[in-house]
N, C-alpha and C. Protein backbone atom coordinates (compact mmCIF):
# COMPACT_ATOMS: atom_id res chain seq x y z
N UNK A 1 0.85 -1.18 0.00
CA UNK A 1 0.00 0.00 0.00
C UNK A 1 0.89 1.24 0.00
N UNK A 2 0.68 2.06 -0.77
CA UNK A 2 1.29 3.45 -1.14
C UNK A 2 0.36 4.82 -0.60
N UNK A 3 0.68 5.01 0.44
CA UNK A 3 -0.57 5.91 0.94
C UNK A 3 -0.46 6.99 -0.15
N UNK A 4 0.31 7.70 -1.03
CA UNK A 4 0.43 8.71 -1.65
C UNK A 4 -0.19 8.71 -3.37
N UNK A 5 -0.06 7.04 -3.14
CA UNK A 5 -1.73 7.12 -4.35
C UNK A 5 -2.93 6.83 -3.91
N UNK A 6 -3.34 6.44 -2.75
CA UNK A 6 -4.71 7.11 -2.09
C UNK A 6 -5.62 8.06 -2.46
N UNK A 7 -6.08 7.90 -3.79
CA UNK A 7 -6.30 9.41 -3.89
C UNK A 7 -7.32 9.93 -2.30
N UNK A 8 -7.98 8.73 -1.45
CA UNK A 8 -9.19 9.18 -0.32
C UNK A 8 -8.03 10.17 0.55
N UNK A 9 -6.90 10.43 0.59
CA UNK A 9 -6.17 10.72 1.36
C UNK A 9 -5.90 12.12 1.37
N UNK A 10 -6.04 12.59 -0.23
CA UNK A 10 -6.08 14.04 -0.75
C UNK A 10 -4.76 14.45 -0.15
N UNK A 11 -3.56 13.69 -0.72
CA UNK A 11 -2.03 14.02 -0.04
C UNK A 11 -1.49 14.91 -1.05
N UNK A 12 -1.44 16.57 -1.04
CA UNK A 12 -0.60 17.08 -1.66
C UNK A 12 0.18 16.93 -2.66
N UNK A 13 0.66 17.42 -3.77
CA UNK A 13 1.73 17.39 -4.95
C UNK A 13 3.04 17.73 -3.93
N UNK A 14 4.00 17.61 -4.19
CA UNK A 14 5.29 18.48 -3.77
C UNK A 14 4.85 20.05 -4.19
N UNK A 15 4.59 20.06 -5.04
CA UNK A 15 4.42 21.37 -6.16
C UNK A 15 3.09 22.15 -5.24
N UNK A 16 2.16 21.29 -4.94
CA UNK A 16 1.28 21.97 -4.02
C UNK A 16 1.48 22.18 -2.87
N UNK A 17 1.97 21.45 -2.23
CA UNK A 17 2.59 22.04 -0.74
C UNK A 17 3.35 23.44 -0.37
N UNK A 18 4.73 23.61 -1.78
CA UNK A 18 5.35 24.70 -1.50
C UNK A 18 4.65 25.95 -2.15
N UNK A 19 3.59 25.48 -2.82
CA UNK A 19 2.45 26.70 -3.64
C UNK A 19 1.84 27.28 -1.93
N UNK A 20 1.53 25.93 -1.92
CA UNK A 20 0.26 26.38 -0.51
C UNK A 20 1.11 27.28 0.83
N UNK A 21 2.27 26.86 0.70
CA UNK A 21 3.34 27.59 2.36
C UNK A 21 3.49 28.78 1.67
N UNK A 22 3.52 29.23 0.40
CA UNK A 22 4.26 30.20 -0.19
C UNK A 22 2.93 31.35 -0.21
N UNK A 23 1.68 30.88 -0.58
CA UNK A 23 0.77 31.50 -0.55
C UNK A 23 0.08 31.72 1.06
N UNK A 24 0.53 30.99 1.70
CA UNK A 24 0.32 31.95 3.22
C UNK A 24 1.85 32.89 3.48
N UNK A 25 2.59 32.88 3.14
CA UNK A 25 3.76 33.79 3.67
C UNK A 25 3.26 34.88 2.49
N UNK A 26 2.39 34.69 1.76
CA UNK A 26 1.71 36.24 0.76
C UNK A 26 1.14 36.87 1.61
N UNK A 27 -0.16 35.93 2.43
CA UNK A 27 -1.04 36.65 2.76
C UNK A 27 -0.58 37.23 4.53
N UNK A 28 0.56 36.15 4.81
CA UNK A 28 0.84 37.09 6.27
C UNK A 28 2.32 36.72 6.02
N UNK A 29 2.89 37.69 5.96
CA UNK A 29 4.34 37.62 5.76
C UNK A 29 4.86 37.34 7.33
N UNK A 30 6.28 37.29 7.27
CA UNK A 30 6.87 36.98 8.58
C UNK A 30 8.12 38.18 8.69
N UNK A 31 7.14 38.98 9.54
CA UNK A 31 8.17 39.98 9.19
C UNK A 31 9.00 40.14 11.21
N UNK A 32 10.40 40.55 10.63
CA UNK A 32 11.48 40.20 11.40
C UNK A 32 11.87 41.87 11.65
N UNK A 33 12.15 42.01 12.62
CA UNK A 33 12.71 43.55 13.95
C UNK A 33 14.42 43.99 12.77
N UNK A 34 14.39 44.33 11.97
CA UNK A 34 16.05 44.95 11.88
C UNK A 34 16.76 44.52 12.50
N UNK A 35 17.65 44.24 11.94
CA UNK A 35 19.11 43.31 12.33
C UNK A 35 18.55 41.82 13.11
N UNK A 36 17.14 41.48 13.30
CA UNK A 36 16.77 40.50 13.97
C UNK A 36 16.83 39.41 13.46
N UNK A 37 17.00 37.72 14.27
CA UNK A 37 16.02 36.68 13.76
C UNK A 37 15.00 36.32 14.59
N UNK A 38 14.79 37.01 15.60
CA UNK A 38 13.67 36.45 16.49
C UNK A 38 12.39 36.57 15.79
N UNK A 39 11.55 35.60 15.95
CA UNK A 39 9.72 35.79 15.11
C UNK A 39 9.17 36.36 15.98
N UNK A 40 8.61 37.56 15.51
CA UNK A 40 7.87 37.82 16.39
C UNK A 40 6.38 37.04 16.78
N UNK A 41 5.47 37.85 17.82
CA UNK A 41 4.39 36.63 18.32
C UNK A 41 3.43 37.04 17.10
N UNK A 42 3.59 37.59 16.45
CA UNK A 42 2.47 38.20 15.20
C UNK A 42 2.27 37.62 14.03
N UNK A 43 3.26 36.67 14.28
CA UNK A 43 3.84 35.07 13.00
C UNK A 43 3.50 34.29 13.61
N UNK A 44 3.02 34.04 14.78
CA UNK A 44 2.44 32.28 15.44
C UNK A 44 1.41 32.31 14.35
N UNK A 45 0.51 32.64 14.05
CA UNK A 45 -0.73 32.26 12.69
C UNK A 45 -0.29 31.74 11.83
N UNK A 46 0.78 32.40 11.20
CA UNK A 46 1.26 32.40 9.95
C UNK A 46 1.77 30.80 10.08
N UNK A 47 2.82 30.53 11.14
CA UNK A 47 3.35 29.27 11.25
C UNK A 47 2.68 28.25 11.75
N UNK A 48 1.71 28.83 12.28
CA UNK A 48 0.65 27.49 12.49
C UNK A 48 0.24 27.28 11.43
N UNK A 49 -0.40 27.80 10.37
CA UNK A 49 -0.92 27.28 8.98
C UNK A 49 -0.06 26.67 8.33
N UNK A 50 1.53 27.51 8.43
CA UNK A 50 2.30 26.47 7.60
C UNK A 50 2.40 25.03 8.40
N UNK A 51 2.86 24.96 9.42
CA UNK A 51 3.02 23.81 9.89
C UNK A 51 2.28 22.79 9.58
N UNK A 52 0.54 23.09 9.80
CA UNK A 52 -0.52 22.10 9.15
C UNK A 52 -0.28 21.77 7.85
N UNK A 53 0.23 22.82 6.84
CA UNK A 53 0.65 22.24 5.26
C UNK A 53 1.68 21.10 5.41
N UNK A 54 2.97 21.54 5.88
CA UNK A 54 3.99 20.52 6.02
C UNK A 54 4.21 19.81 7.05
N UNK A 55 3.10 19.37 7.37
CA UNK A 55 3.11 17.90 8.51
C UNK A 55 2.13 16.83 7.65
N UNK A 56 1.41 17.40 6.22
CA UNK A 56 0.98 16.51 4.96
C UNK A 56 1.94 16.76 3.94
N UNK A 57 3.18 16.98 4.34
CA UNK A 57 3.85 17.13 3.25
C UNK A 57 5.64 16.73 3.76
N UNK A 58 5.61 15.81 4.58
CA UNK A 58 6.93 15.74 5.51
C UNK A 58 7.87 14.47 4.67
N UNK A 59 6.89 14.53 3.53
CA UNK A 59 8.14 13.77 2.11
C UNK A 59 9.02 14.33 1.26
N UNK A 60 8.56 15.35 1.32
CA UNK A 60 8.58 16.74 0.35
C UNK A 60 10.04 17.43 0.78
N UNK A 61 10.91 17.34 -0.21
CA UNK A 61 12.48 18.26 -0.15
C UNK A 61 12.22 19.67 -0.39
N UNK A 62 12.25 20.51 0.87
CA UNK A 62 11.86 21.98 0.52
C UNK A 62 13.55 22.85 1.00
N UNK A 63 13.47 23.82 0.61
CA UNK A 63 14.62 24.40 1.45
C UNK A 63 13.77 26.40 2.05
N UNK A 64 13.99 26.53 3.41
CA UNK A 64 13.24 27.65 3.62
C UNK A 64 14.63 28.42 3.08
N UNK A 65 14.44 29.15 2.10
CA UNK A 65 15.39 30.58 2.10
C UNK A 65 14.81 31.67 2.87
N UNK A 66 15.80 32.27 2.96
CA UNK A 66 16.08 33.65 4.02
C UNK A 66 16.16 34.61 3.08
N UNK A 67 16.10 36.10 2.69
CA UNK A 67 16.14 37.12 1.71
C UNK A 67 16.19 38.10 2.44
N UNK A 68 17.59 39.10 2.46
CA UNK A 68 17.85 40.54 2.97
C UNK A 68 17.28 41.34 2.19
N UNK A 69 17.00 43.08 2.65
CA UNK A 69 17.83 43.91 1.37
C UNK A 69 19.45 43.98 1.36
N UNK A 70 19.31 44.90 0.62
CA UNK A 70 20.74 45.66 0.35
C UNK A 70 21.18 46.61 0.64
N UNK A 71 20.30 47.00 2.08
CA UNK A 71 20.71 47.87 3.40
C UNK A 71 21.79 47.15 4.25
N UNK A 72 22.64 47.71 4.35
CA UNK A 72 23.99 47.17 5.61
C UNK A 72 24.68 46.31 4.19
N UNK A 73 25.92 45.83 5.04
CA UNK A 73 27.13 45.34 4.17
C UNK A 73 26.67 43.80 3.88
N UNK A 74 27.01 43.00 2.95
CA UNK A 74 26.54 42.28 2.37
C UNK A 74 26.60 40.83 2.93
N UNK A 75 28.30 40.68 3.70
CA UNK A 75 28.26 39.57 4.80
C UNK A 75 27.24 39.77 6.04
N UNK A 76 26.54 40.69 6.20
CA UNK A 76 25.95 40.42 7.51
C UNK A 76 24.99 40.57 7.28
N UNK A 77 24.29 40.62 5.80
CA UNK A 77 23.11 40.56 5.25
C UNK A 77 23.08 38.87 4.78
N UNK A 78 24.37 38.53 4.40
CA UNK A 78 24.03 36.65 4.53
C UNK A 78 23.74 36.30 5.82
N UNK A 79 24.68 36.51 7.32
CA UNK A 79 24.57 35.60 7.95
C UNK A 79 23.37 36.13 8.64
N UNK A 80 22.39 37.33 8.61
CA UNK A 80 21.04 37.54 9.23
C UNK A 80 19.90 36.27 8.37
N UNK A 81 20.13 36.71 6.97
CA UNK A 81 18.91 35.96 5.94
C UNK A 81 19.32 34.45 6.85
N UNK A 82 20.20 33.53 6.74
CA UNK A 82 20.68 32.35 7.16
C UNK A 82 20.24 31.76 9.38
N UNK A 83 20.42 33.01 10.04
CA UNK A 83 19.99 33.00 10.87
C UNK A 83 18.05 33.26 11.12
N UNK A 84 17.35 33.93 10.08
CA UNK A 84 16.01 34.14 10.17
C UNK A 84 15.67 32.52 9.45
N UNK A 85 15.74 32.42 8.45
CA UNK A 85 16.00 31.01 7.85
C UNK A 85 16.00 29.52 8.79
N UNK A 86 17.26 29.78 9.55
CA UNK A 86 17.56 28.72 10.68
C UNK A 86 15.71 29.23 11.49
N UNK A 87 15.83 30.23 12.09
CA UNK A 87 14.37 30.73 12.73
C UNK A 87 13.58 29.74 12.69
N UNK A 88 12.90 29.71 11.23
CA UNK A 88 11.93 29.60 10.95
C UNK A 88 11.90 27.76 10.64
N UNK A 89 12.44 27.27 10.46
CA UNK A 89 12.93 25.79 10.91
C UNK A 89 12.67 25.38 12.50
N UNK A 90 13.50 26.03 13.08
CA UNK A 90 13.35 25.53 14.44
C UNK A 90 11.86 26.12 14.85
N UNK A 91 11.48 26.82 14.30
CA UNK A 91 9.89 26.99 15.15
C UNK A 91 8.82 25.98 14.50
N UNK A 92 9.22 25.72 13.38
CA UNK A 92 8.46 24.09 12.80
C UNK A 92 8.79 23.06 13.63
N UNK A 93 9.92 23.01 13.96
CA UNK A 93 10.11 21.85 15.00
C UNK A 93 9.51 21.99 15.65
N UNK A 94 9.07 23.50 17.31
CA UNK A 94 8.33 23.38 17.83
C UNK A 94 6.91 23.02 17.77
N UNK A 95 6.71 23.07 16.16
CA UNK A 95 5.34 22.67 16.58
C UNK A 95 5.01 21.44 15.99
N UNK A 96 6.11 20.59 16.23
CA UNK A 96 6.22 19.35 15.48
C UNK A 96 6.28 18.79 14.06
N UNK A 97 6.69 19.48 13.46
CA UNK A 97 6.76 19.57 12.05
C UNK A 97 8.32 18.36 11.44
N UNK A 98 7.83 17.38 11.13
CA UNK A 98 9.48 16.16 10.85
C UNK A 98 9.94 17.41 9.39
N UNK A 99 11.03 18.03 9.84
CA UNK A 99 11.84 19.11 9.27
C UNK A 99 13.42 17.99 8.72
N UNK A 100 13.45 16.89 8.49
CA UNK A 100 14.46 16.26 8.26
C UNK A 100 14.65 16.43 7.03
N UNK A 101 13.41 16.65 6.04
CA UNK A 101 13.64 16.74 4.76
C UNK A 101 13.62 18.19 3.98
N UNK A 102 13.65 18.93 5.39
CA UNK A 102 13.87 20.73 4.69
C UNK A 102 15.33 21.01 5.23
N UNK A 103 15.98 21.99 4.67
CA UNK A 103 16.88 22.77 4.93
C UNK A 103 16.55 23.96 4.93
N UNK A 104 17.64 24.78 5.99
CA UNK A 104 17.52 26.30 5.31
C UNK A 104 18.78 27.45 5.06
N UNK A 105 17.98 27.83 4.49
CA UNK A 105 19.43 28.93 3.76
C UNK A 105 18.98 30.73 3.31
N UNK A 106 20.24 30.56 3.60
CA UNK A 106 20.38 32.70 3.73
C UNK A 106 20.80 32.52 2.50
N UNK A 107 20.19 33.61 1.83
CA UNK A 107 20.77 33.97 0.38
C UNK A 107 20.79 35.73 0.49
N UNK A 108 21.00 36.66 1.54
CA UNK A 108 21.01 37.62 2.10
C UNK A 108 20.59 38.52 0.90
N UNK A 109 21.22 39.50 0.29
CA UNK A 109 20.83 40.53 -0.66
C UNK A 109 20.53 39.94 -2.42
N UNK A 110 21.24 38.86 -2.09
CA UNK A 110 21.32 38.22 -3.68
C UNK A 110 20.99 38.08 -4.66
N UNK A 111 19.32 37.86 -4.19
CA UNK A 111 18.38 37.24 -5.17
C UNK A 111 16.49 38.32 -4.99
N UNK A 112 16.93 39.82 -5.46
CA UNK A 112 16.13 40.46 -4.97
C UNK A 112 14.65 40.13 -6.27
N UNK A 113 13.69 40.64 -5.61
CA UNK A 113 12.33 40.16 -6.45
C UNK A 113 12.00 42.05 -6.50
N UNK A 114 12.03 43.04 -5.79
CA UNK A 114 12.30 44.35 -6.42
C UNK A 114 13.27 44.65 -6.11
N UNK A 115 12.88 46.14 -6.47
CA UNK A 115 14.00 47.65 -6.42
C UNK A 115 14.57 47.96 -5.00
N UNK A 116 15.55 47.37 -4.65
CA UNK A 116 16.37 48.20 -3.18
C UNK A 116 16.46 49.40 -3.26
N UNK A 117 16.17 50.34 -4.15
CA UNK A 117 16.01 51.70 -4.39
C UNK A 117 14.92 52.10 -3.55
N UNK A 118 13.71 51.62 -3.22
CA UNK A 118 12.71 52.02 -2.06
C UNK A 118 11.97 51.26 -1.22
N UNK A 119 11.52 51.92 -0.51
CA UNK A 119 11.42 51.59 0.83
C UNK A 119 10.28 49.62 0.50
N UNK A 120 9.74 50.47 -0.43
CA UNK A 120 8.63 49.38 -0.91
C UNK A 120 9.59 48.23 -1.59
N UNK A 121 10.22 47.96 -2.34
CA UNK A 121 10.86 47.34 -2.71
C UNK A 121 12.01 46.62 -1.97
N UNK A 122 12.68 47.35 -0.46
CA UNK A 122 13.36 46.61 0.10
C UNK A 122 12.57 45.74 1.09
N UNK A 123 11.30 46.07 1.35
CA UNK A 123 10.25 45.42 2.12
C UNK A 123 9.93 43.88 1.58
N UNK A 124 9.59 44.23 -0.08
CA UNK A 124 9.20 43.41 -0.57
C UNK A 124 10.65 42.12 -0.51
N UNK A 125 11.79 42.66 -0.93
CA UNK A 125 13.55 41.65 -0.65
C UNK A 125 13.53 41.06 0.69
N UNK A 126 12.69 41.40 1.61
CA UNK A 126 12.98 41.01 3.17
C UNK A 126 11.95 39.92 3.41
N UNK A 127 12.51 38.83 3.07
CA UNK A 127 11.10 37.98 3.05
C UNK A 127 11.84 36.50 3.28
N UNK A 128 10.75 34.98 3.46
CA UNK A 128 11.06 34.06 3.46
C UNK A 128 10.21 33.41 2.56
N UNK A 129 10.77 32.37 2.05
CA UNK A 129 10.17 31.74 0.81
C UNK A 129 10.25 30.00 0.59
N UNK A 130 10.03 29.20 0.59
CA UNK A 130 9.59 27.68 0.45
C UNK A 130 10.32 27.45 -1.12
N UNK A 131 11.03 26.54 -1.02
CA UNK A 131 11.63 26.11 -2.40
C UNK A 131 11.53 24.73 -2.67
N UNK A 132 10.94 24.31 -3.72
CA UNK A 132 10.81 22.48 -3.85
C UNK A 132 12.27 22.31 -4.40
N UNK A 133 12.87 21.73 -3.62
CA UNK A 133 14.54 21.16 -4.10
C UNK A 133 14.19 19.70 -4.68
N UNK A 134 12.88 18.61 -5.14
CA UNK A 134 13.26 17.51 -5.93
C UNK A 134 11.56 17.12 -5.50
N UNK A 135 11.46 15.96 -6.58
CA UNK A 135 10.23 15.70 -5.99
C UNK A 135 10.25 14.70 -5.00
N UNK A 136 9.86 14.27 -4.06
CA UNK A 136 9.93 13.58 -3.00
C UNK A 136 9.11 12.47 -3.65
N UNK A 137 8.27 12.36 -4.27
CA UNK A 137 7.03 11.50 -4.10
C UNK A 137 8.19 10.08 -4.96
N UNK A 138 9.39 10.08 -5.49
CA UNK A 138 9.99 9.45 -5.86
C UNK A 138 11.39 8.30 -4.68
N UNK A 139 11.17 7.56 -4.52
CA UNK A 139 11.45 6.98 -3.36
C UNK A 139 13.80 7.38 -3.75
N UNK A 140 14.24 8.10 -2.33
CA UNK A 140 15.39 7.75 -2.85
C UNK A 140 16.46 6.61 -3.22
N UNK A 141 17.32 6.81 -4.27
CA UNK A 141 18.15 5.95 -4.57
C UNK A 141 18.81 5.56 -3.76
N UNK A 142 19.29 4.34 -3.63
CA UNK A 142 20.18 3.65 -2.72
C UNK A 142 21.51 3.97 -3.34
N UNK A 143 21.61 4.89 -3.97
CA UNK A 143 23.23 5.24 -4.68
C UNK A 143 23.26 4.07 -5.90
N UNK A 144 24.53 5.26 -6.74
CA UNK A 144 24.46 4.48 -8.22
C UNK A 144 25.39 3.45 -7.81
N UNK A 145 26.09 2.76 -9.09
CA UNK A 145 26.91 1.48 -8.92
C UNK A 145 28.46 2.27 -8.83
N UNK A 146 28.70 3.38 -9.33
CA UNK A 146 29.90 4.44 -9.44
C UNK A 146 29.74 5.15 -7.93
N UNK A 147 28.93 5.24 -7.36
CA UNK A 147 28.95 5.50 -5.96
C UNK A 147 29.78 4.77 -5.26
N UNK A 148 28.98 3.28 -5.10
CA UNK A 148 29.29 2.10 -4.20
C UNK A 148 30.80 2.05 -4.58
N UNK A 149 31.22 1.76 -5.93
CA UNK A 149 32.54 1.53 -6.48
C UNK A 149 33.72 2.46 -5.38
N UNK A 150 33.52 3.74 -6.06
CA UNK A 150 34.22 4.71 -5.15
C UNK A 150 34.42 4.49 -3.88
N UNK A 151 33.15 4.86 -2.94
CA UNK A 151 32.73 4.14 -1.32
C UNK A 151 34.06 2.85 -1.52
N UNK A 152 34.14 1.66 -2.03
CA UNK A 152 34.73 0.52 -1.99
C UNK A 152 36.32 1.08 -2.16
N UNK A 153 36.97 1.91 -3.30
CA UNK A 153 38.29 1.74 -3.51
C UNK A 153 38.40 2.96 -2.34
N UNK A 154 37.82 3.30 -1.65
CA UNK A 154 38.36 4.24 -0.60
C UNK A 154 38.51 3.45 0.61
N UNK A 155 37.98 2.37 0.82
CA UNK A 155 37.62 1.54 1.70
C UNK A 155 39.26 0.17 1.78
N UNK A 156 39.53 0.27 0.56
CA UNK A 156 41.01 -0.13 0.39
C UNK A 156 41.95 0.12 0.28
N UNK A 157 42.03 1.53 -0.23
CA UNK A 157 42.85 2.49 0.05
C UNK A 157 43.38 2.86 1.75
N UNK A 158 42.21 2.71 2.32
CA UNK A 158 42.80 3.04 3.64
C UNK A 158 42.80 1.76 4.61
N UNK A 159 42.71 0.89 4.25
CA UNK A 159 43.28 -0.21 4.37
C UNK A 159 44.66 -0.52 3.84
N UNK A 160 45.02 0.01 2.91
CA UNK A 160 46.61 -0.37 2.46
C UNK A 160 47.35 0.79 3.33
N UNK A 161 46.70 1.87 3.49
CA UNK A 161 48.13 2.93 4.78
C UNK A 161 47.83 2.73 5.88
């Protein structure tokens, strides 16, 4: 039995899951204090809805990115995006969310969606976002035969020093 062709089960796409987390961080963003990663209590909603998405979706390879502007210098605009990022992971854990198959990552000023030229546009760069990194619904490989091979002559290699 494959619970994920069930259709009685109504189990998410990959593709729909990170639609559905992405379309609540539209409608209530998660917005973070300057220079902060703490969530504030004004995001418990927001992460309770996500959480209910991805606790039907805990097959699913997502990665939460982090997004600065291009206010302040550019290393400490990675390691904030990367620390709000980390955030927002560990508060899925709190609410039980199996997070084994997400990662997260700061991509700080990098990858802007507007204009850092105003105020509106660096608002809009300051954000977190759901990324499908593969489809899950595909069971993983046990590694190729050029895997194992490798794995093996390393395995004799350090056996001969």
């Amino acid at each position: 039995y494959d619970e994920l062709l069930d259709p009685t089960l109504n189990i998410p796409t990959p593709e729909e899951c990170v639609s559905r987390i992405n379309a609540i961080l539209g409608a209530g963003k998660i917005v973070f204090a300057p220079s902060s990663s703490d969530i504030p209590p004004e995001a418990d909603d927001t992460l309770d809805a996500i959480a209910e998405i991805a606790k039907q979706c805990d097959r699913v390879k997502m990665e939460i990115g982090g997004h600065t502007d291009s206010q302040g210098r550019e290393i400490m605009n990675e390691n904030l995006s990367q620390a709000r990022a980390d955030s927002v992971l560990f508060a899925l854990q709190e609410r039980r969310v199996l997070t084994s198959n997400m990662t997260a990552r700061g991509y700080g000023e990098a990858e802007p969606i507007a204009d850092n030229d105003t105020e509106e546009g660096r608002e809009a760069n300051r954000r977190i976002e759901f990324i499908l990194l593969t489809d899950a619904r595909t069971p993983p490989s046990e590694g190729t035969a050029a895997e194992a091979e490798g794995a093996l002559e390393t395995e004799e290699d350090s056996e001969q020093n």
